[in-house]
N, C-alpha and C. Protein backbone atom coordinates (compact mmCIF):
# COMPACT_ATOMS: atom_id res chain seq x y z
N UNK A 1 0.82 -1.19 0.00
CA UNK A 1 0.00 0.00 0.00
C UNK A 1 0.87 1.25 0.00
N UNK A 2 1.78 1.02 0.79
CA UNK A 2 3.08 2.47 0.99
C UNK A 2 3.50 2.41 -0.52
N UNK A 3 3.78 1.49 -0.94
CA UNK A 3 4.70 1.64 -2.57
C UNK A 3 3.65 2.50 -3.51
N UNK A 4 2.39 2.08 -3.98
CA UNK A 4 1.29 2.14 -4.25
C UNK A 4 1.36 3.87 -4.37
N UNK A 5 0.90 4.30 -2.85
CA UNK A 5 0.55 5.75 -2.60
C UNK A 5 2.03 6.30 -3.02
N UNK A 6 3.22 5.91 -2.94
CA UNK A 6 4.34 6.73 -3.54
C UNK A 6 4.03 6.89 -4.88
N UNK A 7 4.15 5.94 -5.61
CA UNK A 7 4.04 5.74 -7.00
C UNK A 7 2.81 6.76 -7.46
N UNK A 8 2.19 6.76 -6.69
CA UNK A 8 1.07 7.59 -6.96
C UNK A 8 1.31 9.21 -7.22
N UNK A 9 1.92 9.19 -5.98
CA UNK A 9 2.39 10.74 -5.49
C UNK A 9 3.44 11.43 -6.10
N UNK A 10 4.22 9.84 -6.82
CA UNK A 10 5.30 10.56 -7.83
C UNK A 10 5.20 10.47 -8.91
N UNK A 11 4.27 9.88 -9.58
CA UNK A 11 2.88 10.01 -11.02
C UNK A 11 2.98 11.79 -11.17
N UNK A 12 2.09 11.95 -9.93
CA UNK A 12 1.42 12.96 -9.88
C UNK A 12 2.35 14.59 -9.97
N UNK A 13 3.84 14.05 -9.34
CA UNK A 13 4.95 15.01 -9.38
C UNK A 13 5.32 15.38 -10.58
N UNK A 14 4.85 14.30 -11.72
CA UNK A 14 6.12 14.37 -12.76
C UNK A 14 5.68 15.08 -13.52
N UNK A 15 6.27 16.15 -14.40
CA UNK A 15 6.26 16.76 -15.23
C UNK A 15 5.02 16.85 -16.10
N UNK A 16 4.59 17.27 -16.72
CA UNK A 16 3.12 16.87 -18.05
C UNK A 16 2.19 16.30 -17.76
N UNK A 17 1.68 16.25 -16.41
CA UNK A 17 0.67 15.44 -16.38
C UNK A 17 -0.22 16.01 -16.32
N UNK A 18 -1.48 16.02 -16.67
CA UNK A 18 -2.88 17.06 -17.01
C UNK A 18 -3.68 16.77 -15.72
N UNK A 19 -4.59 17.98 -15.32
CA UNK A 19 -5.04 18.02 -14.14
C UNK A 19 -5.68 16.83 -13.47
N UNK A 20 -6.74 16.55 -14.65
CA UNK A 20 -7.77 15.39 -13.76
C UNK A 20 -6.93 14.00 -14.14
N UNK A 21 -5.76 13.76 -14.52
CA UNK A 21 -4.94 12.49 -13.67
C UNK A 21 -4.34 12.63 -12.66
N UNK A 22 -3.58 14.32 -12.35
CA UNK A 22 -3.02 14.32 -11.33
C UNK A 22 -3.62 14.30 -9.70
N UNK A 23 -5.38 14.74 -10.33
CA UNK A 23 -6.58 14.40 -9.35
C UNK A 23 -6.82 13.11 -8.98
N UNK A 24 -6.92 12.25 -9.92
CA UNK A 24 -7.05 11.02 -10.06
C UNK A 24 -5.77 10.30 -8.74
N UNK A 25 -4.58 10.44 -9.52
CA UNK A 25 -3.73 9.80 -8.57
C UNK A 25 -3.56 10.24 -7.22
N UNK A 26 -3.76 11.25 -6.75
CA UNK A 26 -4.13 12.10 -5.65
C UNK A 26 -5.47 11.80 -5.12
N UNK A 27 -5.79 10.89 -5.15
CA UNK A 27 -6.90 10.25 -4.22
C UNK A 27 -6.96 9.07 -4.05
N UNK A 28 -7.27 8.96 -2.74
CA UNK A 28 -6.92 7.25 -2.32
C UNK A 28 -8.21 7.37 -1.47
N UNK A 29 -9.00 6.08 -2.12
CA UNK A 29 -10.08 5.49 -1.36
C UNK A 29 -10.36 4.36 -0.21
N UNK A 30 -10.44 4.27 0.42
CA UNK A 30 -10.40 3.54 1.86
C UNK A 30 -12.30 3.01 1.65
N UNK A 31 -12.62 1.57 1.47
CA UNK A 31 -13.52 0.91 2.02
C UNK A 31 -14.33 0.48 3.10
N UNK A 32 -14.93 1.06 3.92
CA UNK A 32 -14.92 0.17 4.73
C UNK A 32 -14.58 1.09 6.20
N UNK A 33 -16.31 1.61 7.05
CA UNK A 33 -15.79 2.29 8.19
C UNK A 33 -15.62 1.73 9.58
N UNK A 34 -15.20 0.44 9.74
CA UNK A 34 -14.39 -0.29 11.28
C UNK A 34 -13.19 0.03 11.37
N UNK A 35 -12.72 -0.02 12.47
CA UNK A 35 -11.36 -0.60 12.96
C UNK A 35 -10.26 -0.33 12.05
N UNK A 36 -10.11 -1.30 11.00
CA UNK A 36 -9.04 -0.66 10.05
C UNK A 36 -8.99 -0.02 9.34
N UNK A 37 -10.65 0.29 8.67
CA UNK A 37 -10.22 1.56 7.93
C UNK A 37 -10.21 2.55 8.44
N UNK A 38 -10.63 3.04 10.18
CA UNK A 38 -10.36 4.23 10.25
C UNK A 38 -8.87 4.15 10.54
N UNK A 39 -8.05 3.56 10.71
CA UNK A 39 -6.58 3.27 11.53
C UNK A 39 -6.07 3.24 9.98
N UNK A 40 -6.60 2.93 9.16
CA UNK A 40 -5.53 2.77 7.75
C UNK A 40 -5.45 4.26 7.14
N UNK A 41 -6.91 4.67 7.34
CA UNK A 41 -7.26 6.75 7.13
C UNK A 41 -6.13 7.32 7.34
N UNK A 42 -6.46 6.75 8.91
CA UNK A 42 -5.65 7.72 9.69
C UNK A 42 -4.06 7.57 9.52
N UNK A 43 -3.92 6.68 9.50
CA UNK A 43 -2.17 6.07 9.26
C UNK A 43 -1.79 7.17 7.79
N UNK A 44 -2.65 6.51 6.98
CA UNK A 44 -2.14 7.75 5.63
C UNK A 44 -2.05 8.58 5.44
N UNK A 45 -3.03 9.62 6.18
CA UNK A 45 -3.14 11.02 6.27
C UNK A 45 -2.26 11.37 7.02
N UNK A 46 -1.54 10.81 8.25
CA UNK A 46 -0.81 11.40 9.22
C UNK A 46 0.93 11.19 8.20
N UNK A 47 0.92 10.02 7.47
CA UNK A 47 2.00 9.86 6.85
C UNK A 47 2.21 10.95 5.51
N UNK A 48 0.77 11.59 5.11
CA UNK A 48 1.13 12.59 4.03
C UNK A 48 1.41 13.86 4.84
N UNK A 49 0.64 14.09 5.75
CA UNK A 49 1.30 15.14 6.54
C UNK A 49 2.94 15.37 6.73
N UNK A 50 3.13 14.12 7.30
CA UNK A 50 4.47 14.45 8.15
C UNK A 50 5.48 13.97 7.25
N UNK A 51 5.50 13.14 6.38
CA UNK A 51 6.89 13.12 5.29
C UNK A 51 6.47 13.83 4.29
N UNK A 52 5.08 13.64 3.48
CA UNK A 52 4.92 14.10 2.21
C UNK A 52 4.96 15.34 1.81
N UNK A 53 4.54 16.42 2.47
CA UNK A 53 4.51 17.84 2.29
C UNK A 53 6.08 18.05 2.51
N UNK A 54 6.93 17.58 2.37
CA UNK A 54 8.31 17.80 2.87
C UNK A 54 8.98 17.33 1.49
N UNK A 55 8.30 16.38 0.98
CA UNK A 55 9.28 15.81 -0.13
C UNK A 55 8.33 16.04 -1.18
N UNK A 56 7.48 16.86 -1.58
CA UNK A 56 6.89 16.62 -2.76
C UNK A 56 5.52 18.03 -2.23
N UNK A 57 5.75 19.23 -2.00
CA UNK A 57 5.61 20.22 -2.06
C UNK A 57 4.26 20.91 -2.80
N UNK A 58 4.76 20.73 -3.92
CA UNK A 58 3.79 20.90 -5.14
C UNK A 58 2.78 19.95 -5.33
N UNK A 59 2.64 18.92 -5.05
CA UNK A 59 1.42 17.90 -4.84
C UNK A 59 0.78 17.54 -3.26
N UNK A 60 1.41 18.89 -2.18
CA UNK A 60 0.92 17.73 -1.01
C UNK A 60 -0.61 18.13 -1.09
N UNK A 61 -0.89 19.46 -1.46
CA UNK A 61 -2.38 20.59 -1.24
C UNK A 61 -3.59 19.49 -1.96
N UNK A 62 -3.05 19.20 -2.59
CA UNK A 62 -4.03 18.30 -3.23
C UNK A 62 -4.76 16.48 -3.12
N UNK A 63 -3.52 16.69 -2.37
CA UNK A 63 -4.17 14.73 -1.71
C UNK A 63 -5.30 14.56 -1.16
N UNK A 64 -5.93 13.74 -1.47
CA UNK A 64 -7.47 13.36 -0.61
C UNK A 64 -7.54 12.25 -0.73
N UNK A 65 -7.98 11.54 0.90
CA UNK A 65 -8.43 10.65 1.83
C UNK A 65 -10.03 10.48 1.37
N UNK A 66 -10.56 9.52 0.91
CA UNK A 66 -11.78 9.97 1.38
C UNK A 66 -12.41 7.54 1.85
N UNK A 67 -13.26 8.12 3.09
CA UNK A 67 -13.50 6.79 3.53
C UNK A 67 -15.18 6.10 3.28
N UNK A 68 -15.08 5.42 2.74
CA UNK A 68 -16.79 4.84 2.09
C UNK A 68 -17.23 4.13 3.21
N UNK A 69 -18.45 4.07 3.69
CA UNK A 69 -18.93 3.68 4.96
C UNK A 69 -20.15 3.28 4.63
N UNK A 70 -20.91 1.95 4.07
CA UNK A 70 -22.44 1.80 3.68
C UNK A 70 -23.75 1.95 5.18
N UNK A 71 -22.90 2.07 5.89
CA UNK A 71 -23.68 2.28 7.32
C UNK A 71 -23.66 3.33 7.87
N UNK A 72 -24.64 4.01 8.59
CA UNK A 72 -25.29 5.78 8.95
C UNK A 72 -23.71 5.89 9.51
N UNK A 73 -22.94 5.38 10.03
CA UNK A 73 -21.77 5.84 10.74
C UNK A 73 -20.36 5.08 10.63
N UNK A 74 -19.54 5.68 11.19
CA UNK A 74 -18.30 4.81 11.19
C UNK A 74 -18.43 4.30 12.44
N UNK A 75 -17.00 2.92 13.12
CA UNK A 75 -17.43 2.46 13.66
C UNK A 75 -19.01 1.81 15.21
N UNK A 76 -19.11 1.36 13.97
CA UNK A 76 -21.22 1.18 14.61
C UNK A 76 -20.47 0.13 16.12
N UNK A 77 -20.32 -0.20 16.06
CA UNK A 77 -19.92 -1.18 17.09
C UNK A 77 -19.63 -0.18 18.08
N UNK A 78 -19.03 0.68 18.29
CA UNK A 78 -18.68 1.63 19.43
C UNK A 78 -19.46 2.24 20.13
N UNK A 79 -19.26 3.16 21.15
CA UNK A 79 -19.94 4.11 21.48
C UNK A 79 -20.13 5.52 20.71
N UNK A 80 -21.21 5.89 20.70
CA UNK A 80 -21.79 7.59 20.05
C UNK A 80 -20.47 8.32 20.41
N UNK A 81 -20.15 8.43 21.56
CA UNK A 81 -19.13 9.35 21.63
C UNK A 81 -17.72 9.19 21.02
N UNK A 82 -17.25 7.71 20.72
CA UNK A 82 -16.03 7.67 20.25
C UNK A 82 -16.65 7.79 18.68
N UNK A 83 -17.82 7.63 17.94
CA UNK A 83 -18.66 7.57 16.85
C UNK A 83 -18.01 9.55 16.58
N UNK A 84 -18.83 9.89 16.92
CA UNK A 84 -18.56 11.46 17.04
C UNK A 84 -16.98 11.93 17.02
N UNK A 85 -16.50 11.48 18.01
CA UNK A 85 -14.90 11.63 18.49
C UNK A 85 -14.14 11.43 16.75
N UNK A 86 -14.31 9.87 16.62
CA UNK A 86 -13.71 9.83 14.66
C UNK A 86 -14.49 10.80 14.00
N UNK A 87 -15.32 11.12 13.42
CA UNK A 87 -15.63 11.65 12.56
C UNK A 87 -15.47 13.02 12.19
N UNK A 88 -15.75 14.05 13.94
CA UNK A 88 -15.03 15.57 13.91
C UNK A 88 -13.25 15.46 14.21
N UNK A 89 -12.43 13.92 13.96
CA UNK A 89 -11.36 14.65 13.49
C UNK A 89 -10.82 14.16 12.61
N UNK A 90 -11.74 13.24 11.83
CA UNK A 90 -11.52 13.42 10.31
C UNK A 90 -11.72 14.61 9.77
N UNK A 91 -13.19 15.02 10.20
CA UNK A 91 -13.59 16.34 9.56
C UNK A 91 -12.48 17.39 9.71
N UNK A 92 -12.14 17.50 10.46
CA UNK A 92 -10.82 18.55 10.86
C UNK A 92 -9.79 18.07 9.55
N UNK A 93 -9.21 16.52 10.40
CA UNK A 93 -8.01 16.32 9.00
C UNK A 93 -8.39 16.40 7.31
N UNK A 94 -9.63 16.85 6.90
CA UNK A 94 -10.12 16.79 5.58
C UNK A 94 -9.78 15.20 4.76
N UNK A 95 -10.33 14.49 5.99
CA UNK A 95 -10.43 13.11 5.46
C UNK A 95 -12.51 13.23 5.28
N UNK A 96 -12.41 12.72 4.15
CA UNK A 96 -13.81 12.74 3.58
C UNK A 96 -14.37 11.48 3.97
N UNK A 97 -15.74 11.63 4.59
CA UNK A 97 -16.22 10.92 5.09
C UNK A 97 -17.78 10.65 4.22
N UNK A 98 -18.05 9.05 3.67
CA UNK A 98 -19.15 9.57 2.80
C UNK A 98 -19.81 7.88 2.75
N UNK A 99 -21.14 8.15 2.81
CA UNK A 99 -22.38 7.03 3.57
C UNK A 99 -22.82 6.23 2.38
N UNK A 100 -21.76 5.85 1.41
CA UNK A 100 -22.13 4.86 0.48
C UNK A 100 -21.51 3.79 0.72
N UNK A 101 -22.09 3.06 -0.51
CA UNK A 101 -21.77 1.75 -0.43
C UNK A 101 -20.62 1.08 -1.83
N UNK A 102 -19.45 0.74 -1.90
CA UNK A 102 -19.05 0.31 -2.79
C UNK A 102 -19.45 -0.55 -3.59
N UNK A 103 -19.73 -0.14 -4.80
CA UNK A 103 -20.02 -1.07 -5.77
C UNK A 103 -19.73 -2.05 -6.76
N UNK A 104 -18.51 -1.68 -7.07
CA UNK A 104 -17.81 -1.82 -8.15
C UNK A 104 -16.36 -1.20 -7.77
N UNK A 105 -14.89 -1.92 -8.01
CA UNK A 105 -13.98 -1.51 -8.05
C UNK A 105 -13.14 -1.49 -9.82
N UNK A 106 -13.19 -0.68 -10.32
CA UNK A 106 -12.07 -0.79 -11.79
C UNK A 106 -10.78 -0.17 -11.29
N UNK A 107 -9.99 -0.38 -12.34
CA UNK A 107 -8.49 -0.11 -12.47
C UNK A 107 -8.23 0.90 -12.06
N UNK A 108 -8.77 2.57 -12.44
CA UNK A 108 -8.69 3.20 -12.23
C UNK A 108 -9.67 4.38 -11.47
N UNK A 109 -11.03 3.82 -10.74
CA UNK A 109 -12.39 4.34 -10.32
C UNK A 109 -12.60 3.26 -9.48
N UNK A 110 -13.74 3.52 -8.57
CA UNK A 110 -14.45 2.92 -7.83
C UNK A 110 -15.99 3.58 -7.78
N UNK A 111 -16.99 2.65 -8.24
CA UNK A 111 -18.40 2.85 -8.16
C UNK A 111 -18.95 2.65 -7.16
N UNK A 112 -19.32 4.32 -6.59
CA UNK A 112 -20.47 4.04 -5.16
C UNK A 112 -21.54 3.87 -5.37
N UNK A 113 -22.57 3.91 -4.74
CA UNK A 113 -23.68 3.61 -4.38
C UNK A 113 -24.00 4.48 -3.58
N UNK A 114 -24.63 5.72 -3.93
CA UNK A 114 -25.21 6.99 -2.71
C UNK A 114 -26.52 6.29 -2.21
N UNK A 115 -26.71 7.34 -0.68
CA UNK A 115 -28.17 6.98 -0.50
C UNK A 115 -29.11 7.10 -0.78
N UNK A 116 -29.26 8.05 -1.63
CA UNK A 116 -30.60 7.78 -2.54
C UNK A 116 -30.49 6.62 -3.73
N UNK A 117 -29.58 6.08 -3.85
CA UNK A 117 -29.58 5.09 -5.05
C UNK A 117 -29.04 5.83 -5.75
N UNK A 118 -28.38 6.44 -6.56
CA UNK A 118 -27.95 7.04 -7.40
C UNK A 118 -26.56 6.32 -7.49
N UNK A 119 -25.69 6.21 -8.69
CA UNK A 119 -24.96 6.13 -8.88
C UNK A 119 -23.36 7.06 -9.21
N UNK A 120 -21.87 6.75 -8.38
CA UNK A 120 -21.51 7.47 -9.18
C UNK A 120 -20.04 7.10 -9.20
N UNK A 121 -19.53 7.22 -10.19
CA UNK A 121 -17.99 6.69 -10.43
C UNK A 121 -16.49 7.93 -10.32
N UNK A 122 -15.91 7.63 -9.11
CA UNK A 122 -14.92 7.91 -8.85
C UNK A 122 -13.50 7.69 -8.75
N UNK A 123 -12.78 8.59 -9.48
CA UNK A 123 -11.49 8.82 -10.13
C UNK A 123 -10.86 8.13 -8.75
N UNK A 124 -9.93 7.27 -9.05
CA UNK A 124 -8.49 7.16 -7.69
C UNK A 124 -7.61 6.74 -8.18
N UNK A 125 -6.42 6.88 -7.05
CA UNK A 125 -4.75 6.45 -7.67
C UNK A 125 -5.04 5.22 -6.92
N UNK A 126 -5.97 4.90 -6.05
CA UNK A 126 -5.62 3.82 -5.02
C UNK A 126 -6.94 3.62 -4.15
N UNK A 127 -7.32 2.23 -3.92
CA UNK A 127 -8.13 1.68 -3.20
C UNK A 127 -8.14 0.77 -2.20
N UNK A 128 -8.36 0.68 -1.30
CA UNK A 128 -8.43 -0.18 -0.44
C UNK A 128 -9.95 -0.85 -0.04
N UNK A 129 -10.17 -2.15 0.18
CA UNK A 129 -11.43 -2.72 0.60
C UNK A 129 -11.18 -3.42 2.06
N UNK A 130 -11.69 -2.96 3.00
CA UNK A 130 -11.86 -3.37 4.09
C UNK A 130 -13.08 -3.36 4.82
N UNK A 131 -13.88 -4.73 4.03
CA UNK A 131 -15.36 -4.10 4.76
C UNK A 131 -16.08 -5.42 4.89
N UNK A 132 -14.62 -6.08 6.11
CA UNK A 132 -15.72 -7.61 6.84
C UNK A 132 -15.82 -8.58 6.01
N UNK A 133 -16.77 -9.23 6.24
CA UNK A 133 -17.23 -10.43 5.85
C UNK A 133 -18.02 -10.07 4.80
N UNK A 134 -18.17 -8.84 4.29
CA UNK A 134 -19.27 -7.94 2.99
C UNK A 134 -18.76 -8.40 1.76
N UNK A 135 -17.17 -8.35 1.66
CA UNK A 135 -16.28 -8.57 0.09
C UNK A 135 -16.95 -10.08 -0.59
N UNK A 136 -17.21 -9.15 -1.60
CA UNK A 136 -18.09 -10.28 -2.53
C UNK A 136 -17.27 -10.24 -4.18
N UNK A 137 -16.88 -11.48 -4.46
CA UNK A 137 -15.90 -11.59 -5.54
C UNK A 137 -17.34 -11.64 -7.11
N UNK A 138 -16.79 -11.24 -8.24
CA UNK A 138 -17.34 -11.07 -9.27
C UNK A 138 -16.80 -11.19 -10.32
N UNK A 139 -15.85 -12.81 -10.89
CA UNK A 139 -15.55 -12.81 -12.16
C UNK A 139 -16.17 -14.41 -12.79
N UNK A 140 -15.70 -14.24 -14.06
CA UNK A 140 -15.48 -15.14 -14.93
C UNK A 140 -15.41 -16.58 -14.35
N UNK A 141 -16.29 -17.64 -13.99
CA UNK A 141 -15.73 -18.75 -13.87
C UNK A 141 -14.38 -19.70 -14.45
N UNK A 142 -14.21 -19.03 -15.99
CA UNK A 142 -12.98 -19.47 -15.90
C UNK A 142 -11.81 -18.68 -15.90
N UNK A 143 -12.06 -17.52 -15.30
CA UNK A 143 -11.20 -16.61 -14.88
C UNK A 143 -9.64 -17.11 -14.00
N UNK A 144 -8.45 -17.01 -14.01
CA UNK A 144 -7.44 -17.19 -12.97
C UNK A 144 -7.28 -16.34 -11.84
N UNK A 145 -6.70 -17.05 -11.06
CA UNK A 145 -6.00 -16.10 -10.01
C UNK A 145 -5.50 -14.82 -10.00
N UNK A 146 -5.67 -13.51 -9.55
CA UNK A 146 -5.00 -12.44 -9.36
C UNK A 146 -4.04 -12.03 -8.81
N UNK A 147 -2.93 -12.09 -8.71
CA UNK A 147 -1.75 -12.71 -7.62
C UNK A 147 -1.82 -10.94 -7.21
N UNK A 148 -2.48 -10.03 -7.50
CA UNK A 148 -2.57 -8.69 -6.66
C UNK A 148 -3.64 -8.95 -5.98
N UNK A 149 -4.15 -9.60 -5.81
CA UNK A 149 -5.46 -9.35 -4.39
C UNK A 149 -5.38 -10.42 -3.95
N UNK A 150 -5.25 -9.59 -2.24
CA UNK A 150 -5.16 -10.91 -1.19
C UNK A 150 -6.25 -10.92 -0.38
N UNK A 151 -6.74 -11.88 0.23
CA UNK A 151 -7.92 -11.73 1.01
C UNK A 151 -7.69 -12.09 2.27
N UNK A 152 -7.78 -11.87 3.46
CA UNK A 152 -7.56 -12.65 4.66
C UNK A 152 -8.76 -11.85 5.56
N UNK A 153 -8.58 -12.39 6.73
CA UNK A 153 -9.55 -12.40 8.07
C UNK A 153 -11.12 -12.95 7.70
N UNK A 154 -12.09 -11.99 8.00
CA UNK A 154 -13.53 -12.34 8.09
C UNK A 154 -13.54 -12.74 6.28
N UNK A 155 -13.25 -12.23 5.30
CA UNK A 155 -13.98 -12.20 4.30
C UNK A 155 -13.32 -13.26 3.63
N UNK A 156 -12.73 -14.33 4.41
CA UNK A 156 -12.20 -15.53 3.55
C UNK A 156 -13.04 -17.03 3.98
N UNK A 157 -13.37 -17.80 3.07
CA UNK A 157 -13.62 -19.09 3.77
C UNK A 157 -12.39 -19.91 4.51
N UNK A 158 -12.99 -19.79 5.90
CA UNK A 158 -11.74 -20.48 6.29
C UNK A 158 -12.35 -21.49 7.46
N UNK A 159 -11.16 -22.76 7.48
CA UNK A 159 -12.17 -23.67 8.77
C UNK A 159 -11.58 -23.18 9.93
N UNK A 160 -10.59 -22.68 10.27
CA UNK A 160 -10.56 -22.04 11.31
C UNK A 160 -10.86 -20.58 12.05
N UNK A 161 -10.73 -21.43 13.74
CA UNK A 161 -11.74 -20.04 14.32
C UNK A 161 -10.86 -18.72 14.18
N UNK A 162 -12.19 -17.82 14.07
CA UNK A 162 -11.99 -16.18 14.01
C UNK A 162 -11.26 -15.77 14.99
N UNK A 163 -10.07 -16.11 15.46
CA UNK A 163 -9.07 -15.60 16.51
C UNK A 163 -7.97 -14.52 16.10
N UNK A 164 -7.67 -13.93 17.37
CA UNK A 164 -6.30 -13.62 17.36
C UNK A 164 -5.33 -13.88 16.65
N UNK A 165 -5.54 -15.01 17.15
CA UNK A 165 -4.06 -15.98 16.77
C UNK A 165 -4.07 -16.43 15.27
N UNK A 166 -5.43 -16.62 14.64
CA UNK A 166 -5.25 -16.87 13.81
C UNK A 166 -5.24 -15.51 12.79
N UNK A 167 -5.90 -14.74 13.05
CA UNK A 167 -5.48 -13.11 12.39
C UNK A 167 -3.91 -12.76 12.10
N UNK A 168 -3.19 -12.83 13.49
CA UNK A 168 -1.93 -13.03 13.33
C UNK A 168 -1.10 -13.72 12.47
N UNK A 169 -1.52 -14.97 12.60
CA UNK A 169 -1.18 -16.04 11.56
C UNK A 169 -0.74 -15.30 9.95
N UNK A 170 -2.23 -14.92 9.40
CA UNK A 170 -2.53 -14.78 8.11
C UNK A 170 -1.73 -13.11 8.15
N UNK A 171 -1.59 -12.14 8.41
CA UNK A 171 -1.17 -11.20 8.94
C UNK A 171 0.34 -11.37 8.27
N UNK A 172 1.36 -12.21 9.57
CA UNK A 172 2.47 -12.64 9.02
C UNK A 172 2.55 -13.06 7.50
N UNK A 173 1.80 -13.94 6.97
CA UNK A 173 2.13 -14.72 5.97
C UNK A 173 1.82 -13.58 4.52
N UNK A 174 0.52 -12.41 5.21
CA UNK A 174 0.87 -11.97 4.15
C UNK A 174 1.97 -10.69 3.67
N UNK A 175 2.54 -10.62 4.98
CA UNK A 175 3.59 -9.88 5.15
C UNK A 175 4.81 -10.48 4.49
N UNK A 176 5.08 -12.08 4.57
CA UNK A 176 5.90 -12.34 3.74
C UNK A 176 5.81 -12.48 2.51
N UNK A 177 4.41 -12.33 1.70
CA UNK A 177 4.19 -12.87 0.55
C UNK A 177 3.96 -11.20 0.17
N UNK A 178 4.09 -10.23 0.35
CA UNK A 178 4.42 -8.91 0.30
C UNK A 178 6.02 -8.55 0.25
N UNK A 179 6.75 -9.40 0.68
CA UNK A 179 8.11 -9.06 1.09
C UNK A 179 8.93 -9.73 -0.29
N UNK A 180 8.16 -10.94 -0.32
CA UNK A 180 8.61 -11.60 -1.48
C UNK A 180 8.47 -11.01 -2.69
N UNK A 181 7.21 -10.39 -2.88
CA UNK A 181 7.01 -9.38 -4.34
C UNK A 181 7.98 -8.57 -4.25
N UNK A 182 8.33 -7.91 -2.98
CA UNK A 182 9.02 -6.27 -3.28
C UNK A 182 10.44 -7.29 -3.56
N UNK A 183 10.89 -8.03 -3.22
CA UNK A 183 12.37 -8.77 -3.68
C UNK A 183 12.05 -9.21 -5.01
N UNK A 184 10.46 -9.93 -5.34
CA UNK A 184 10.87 -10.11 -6.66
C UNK A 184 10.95 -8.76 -7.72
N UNK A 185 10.15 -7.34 -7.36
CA UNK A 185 10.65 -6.18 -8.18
C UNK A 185 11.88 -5.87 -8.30
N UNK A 186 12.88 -5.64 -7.20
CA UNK A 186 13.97 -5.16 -7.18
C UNK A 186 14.85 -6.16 -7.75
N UNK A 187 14.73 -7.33 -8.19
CA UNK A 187 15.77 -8.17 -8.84
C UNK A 187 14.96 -8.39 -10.30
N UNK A 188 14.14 -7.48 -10.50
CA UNK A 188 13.83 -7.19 -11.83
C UNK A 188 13.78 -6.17 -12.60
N UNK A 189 13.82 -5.10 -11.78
CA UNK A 189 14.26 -3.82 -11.83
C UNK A 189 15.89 -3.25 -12.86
């Protein structure tokens, strides 16, 4: 995800690039309002703050966060007050906070689902889906494997229990199978 949002950010640096791509790559969409996506929000925004406006100047004014939430609020599981607590300081950090539902992910957009039903397709450099046991796959039966999308925790069939330990588990493994790509770029590079 860090490589991802660089690549993005240094898309967006380079020379000739026309406005609504440099819009485009300058937005990163976050799925999904529990636990990790507000901690993944927040992780990014605090990381464009504090390195990015330092190294890349001319593109920091323009970055946007924004987090898709198909439920009246972000984390529902909580209390109103920590409910409230996230949301006025997103609102502060100009992390966009918005009560649809993902519909559709493409290459370069992601299709919400507003609450009135309406439809509408939005430009990003970057997406993330984090939304439970909700992720619902949509191809080709004789479609192959995507060796870019990984799935783990709630939204995988798995026979083992929903633990810790086993979060951890999958966690690690896909940390190494992340570690292994970035070694296989750099010895292809």
């Amino acid at each position: 995800m860090q490589r991802q949002l660089m690549d993005c950010v240094e898309n967006a640096a380079f020379p000739g690039q026309g406005t609504d791509e440099i819009d485009r790559l300058l937005h990163m969409v976050v799925a999904g309002g529990g636990p990790t996506g507000i901690e993944l929000s927040g992780d990014r925004h605090d990381f464009l703050e504090d390195r990015l406006k330092s190294w890349y100047p001319e593109v920091a004014g323009k970055i946007r966060i924004t987090l898709g939430e198909a439920l009246p609020s972000v984390l529902p599981m909580f209390s109103k007050q920590l409910i409230h607590y996230t949301e006025s300081t997103f609102k502060e950090s100009k992390i966009e906070l918005t009560k649809t539902m993902v519909k559709e992910v493409k290459e370069k957009s992601v299709v919400l689902q507003l609450p009135v039903q309406s439809i509408v397709e939005v430009p990003c450099g970057g997406m993330v889906v984090l939304t439970g046991d909700y992720l619902r796959q949509r191809s080709p039966p004789n479609a192959g494997a995507d060796e870019s999308i990984f799935a783990i925790g709630d939204c995988t069939s798995s026979t083992y229990a929903p633990t810790a330990q086993v979060a951890s588990q999958q966690g690690a493994y896909l940390a190494r199978q992340f570690q292994q790509l970035a070694q296989k770029d750099i010895l292809t590079a």
